[in-house]
Protein backbone atom coordinates (compact mmCIF):
# COMPACT_ATOMS: atom_id res chain seq x y z
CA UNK A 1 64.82 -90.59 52.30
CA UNK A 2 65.57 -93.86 50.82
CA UNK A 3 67.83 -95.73 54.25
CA UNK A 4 70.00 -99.00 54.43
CA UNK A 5 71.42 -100.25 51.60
CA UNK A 6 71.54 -96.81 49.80
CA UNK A 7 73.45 -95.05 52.65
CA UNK A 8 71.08 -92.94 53.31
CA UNK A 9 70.79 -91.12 50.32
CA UNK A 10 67.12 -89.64 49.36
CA UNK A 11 66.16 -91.23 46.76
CA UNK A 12 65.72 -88.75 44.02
CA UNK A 13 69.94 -88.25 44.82
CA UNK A 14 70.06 -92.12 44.01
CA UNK A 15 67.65 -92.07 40.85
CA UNK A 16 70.01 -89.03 39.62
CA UNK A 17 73.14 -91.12 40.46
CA UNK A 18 71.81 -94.05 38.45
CA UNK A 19 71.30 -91.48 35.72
CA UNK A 20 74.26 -90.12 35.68
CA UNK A 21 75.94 -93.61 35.46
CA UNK A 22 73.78 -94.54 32.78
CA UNK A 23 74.77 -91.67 30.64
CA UNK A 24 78.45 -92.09 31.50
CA UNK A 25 78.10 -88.98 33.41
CA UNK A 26 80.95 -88.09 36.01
CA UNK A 27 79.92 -88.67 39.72
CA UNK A 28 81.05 -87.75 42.64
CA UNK A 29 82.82 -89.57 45.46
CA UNK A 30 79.03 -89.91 47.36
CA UNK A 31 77.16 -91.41 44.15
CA UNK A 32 80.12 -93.65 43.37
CA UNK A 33 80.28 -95.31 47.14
CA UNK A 34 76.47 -95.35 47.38
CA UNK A 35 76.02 -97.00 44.04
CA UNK A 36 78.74 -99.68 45.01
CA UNK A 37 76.65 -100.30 47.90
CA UNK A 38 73.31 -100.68 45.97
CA UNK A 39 72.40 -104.35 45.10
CA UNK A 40 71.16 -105.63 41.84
CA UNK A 41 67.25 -106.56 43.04
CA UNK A 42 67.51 -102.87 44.27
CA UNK A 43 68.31 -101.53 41.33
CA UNK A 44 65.45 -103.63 39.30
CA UNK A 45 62.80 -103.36 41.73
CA UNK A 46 62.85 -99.88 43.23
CA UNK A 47 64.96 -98.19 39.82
CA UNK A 48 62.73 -100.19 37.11
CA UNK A 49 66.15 -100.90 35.50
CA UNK A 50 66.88 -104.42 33.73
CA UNK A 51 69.92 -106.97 33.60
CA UNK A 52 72.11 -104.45 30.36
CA UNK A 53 71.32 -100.99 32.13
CA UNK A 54 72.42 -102.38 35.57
CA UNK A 55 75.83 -104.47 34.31
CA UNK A 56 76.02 -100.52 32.14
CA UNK A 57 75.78 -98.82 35.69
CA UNK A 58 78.07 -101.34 37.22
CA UNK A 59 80.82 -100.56 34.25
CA UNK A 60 80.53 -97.04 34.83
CA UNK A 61 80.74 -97.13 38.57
CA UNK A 62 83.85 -99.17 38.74
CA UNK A 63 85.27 -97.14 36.16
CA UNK A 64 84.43 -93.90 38.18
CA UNK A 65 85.68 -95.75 41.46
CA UNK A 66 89.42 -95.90 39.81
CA UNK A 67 88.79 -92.49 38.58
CA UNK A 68 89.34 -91.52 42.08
CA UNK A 69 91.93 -94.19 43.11
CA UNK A 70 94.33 -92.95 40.71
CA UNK A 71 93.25 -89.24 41.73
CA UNK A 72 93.92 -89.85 45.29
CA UNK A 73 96.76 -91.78 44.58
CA UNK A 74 98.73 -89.02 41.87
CA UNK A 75 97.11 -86.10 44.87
CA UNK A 76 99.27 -88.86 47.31
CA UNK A 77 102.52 -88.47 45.01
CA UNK A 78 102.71 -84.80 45.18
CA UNK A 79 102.50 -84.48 48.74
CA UNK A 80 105.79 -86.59 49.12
């Protein structure tokens, strides 16, 4: 189990979250909060990745953050 940074996530859970992200794959509310959390030398040094498949990952993760934003936020609406 991979600890600091990555949350505590093992670290075959973060290799298939970078995966995921990389092929624009949905993720869940764990992968999304642990990637956010996940520095760039991280990603390069431990993940192999380089400067385009990290700012990719990056994209995708932000995009996936809002995803649930606007989920919780619409979930939020129909409560009141």
């Amino acid at each position: 189990m991979v600890k600091g940074i990555y949350n505590d996530m093992p670290k075959v859970d973060l290799e298939l979250a970078l995966l995921k992200a990389q092929n624009q794959t949905s993720l869940n509310i764990d992968e999304v909060l642990t990637l956010l959390d996940t520095n760039d030398q991280a990603m390069m040094v431990d993940f192999s990745l380089d400067v385009p498949q990290i700012e990719s990952v990056r994209s995708w993760v932000k995009q996936e953050a809002q995803r649930f934003v606007f989920s919780y936020s619409s979930t939020y609406e129909d409560v009141e």
